[in-house]
N, C-alpha and C. Protein backbone atom coordinates (compact mmCIF):
# COMPACT_ATOMS: atom_id res chain seq x y z
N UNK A 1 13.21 15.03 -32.30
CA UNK A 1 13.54 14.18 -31.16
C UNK A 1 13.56 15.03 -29.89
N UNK A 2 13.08 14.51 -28.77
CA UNK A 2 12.91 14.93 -27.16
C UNK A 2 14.22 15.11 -26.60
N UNK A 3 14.58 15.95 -25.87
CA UNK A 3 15.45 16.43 -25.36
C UNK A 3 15.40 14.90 -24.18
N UNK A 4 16.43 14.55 -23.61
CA UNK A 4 16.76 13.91 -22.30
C UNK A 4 16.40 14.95 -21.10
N UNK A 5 16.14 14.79 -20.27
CA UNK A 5 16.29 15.20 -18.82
C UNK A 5 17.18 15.45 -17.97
N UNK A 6 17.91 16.43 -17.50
CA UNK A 6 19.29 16.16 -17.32
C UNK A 6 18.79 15.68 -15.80
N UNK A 7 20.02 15.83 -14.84
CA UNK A 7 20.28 15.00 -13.63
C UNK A 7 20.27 16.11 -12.59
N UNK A 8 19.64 16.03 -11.90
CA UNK A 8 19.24 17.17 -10.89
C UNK A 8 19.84 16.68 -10.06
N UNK A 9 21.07 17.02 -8.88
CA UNK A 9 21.38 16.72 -8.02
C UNK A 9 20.85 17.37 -6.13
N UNK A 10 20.39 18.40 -6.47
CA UNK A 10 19.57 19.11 -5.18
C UNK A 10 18.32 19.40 -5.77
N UNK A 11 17.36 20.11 -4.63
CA UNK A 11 16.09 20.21 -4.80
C UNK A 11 16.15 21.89 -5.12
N UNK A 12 17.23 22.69 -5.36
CA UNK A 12 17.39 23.75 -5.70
C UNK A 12 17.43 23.75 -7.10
N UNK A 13 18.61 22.92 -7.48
CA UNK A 13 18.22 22.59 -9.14
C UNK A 13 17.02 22.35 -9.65
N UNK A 14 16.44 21.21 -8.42
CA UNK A 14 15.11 20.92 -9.88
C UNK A 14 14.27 22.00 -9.39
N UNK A 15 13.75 22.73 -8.48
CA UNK A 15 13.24 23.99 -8.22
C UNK A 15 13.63 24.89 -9.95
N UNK A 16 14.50 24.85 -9.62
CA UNK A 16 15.10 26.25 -11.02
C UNK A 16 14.76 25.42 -12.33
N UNK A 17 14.70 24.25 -12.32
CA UNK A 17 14.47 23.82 -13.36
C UNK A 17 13.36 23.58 -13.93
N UNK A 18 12.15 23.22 -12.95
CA UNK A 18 10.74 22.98 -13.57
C UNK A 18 10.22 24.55 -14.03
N UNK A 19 11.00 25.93 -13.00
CA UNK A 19 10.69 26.62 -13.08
C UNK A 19 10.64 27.98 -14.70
N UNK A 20 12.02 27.24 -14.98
CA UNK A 20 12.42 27.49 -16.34
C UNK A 20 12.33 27.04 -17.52
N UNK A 21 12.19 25.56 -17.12
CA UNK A 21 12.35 24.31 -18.71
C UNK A 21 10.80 24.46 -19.36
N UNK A 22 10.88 24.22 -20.34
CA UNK A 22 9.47 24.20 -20.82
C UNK A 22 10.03 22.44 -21.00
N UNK A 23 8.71 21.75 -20.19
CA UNK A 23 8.76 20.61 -20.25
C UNK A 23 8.54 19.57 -21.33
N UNK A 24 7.35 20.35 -21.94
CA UNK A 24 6.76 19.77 -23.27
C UNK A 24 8.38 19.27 -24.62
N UNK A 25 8.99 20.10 -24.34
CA UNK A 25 10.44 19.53 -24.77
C UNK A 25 10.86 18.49 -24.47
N UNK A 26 10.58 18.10 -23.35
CA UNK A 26 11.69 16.45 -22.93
C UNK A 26 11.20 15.28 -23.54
N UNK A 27 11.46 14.37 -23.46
CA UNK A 27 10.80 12.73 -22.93
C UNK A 27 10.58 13.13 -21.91
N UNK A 28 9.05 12.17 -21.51
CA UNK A 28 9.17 12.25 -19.85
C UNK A 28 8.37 10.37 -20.28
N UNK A 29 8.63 9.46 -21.12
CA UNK A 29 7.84 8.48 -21.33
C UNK A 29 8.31 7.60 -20.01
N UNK A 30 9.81 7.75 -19.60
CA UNK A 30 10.18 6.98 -18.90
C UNK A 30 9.70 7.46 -17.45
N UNK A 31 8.80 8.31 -17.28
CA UNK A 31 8.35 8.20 -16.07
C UNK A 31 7.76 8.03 -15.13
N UNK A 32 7.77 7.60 -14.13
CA UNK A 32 6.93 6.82 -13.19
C UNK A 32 6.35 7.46 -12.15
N UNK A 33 5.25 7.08 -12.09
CA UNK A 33 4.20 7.92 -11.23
C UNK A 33 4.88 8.20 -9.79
N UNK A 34 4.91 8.72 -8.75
CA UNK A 34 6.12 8.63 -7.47
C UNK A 34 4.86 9.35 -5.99
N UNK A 35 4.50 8.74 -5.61
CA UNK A 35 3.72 8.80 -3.84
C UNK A 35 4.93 9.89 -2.89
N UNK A 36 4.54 11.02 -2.57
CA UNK A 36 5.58 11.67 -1.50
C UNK A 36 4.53 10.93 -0.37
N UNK A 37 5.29 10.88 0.89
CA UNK A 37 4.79 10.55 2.03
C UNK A 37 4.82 11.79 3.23
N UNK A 38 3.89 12.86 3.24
CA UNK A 38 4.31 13.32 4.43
C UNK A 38 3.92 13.43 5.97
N UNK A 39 2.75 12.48 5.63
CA UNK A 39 2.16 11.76 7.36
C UNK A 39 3.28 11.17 7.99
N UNK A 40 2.81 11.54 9.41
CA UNK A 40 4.26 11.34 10.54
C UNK A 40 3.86 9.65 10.86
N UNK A 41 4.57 9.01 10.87
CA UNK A 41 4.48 7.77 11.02
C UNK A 41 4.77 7.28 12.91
N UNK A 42 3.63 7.22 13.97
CA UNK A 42 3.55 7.26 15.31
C UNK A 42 4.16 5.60 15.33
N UNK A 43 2.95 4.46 14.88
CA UNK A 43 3.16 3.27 15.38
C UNK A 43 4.32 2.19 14.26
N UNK A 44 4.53 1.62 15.33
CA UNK A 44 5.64 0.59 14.69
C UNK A 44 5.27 -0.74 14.81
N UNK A 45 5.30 -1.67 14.00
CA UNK A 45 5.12 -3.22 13.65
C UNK A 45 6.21 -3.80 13.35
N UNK A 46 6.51 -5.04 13.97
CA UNK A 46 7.20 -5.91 13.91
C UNK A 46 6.41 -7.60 14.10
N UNK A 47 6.89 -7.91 12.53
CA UNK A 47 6.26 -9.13 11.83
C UNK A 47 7.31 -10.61 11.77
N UNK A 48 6.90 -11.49 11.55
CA UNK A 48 7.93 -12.39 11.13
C UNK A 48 7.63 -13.05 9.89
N UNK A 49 8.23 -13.43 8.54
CA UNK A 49 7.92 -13.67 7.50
C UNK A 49 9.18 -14.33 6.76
N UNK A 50 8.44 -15.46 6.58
CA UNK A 50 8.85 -16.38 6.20
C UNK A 50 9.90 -15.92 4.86
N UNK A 51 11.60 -16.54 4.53
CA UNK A 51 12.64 -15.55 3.64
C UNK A 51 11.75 -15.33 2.33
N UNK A 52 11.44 -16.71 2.08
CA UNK A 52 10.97 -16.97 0.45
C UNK A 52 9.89 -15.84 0.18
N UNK A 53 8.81 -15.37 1.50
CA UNK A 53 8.25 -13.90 1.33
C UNK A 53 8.92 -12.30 0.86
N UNK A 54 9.76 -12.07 2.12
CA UNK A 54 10.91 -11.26 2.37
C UNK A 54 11.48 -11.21 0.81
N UNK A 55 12.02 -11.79 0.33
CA UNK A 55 13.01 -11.86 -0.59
C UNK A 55 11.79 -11.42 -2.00
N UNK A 56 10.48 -11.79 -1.72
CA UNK A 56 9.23 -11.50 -3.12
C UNK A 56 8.77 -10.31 -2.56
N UNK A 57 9.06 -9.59 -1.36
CA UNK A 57 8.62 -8.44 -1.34
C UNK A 57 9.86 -7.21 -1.93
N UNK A 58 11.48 -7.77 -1.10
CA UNK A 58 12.02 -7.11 -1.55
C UNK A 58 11.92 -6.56 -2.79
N UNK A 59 12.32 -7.67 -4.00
CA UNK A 59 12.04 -7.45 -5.03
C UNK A 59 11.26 -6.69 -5.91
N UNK A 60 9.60 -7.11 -5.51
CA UNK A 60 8.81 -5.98 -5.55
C UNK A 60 9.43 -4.81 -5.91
N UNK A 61 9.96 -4.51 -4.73
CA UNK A 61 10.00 -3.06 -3.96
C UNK A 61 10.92 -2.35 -4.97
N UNK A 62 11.85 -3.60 -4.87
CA UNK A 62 12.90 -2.92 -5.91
C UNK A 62 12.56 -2.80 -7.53
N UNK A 63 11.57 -3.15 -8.09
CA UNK A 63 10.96 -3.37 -9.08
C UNK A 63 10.88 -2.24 -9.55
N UNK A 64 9.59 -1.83 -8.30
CA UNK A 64 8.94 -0.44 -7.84
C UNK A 64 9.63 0.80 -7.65
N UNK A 65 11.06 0.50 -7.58
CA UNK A 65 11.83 1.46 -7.05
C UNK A 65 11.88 2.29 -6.20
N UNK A 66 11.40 1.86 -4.77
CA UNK A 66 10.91 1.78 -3.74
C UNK A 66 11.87 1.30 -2.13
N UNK A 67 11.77 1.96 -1.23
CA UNK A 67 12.56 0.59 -0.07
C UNK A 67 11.22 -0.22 -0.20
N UNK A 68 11.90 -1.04 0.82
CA UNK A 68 10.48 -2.21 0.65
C UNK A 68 10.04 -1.79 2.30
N UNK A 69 10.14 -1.27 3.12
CA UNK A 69 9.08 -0.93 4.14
C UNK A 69 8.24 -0.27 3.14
N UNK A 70 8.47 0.89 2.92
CA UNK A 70 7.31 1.77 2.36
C UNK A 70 6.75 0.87 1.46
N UNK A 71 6.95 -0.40 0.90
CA UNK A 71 6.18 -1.14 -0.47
C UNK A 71 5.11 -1.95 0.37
N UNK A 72 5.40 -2.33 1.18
CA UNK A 72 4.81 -2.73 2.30
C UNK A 72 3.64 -1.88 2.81
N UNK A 73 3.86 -0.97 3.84
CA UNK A 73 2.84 0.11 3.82
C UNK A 73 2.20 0.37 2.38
N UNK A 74 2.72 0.65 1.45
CA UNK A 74 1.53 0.97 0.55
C UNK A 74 0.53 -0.35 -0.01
N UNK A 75 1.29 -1.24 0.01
CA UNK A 75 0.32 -2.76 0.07
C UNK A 75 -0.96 -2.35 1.27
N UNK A 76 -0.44 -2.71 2.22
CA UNK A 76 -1.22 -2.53 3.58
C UNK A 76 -2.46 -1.32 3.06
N UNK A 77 -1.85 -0.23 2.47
CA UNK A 77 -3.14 1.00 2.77
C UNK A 77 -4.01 0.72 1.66
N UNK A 78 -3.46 0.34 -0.31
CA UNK A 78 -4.24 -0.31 -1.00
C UNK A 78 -5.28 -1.41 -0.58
N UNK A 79 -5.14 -2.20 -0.06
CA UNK A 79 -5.83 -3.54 0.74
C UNK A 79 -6.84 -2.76 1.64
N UNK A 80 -6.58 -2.04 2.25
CA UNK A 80 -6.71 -1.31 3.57
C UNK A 80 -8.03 -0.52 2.74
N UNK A 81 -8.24 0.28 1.91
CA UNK A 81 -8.76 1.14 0.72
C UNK A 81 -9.65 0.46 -0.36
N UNK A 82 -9.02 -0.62 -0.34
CA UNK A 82 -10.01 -1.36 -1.79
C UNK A 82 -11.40 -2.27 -0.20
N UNK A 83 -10.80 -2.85 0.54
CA UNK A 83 -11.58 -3.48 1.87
C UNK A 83 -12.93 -2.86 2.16
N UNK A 84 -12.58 -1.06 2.45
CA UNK A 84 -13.13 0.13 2.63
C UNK A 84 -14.36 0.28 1.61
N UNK A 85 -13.70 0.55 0.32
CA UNK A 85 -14.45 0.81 -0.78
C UNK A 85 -15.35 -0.40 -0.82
N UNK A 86 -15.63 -1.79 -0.70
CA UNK A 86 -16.12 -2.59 -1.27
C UNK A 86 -17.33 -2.65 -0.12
N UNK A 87 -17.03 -1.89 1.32
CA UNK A 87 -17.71 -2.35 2.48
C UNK A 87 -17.81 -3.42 2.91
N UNK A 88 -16.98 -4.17 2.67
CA UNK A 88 -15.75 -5.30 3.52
C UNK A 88 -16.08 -4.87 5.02
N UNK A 89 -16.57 -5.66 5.83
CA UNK A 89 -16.23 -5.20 7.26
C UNK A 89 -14.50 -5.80 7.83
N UNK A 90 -14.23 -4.85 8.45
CA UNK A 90 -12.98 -4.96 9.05
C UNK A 90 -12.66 -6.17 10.06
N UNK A 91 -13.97 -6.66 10.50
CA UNK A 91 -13.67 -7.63 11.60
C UNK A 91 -13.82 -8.93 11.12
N UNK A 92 -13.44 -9.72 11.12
CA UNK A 92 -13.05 -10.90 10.76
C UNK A 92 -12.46 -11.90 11.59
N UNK A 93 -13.23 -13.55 11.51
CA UNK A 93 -13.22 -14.10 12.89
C UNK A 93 -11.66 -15.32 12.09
N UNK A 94 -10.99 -14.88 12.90
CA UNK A 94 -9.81 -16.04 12.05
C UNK A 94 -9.83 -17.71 13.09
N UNK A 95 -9.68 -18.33 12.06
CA UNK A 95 -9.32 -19.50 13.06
C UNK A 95 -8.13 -20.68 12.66
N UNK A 96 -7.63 -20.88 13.38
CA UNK A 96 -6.39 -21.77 13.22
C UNK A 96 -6.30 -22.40 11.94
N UNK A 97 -5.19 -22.94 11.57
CA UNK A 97 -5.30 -23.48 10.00
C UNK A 97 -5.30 -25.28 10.92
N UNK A 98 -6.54 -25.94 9.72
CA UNK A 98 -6.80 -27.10 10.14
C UNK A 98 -8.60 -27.33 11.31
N UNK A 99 -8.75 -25.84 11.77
CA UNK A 99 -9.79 -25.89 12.70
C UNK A 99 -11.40 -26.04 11.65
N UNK A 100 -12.29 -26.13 12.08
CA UNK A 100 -13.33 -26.92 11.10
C UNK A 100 -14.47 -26.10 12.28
């Protein structure tokens, strides 16, 4: 049987710890892939969205184990990336809901 993982409380611990543990010892089944972010974030958006959204993103997020801005942004850059990849052009003529 796999050792547990203990609980790293600073980044000094887990420093000393990846550095020492032979990992192949643990479980690691329970773990989840994790995005660091270290692009400086310049522009800011402010949206309005309807609760019954809000409340299916939160969730998400929290699913994800995530805040939900950043679940958000990473929605946005996936979309943003798959758009890209497919050669999707970016411009797109919108028109009112109901217009013909």
């Amino acid at each position: 049987m796999k050792k547990r993982l203990p609980r790293l409380r600073t980044d000094t611990q887990a420093e000393r710890f990846v550095a020492e543990a032979d990992l192949t010892e643990f479980d690691l089944g329970d773990m989840k892939p994790m995005r660091f972010e270290f692009a400086r974030k310049e522009a800011r958006v402010n949206m309005r969205l309807p609760d019954a959204l809000l409340t299916a993103v939160k969730s998400a997020a929290d699913d994800a184990g995530i805040p939900y801005q950043r679940f958000i942004r990473q929605v946005l850059e996936e979309a943003v990336s798959r758009r890209n990849a497919t050669g999707t052009s970016t411009r797109r003529r919108v028109t009112p809901s109901g217009a013909s």
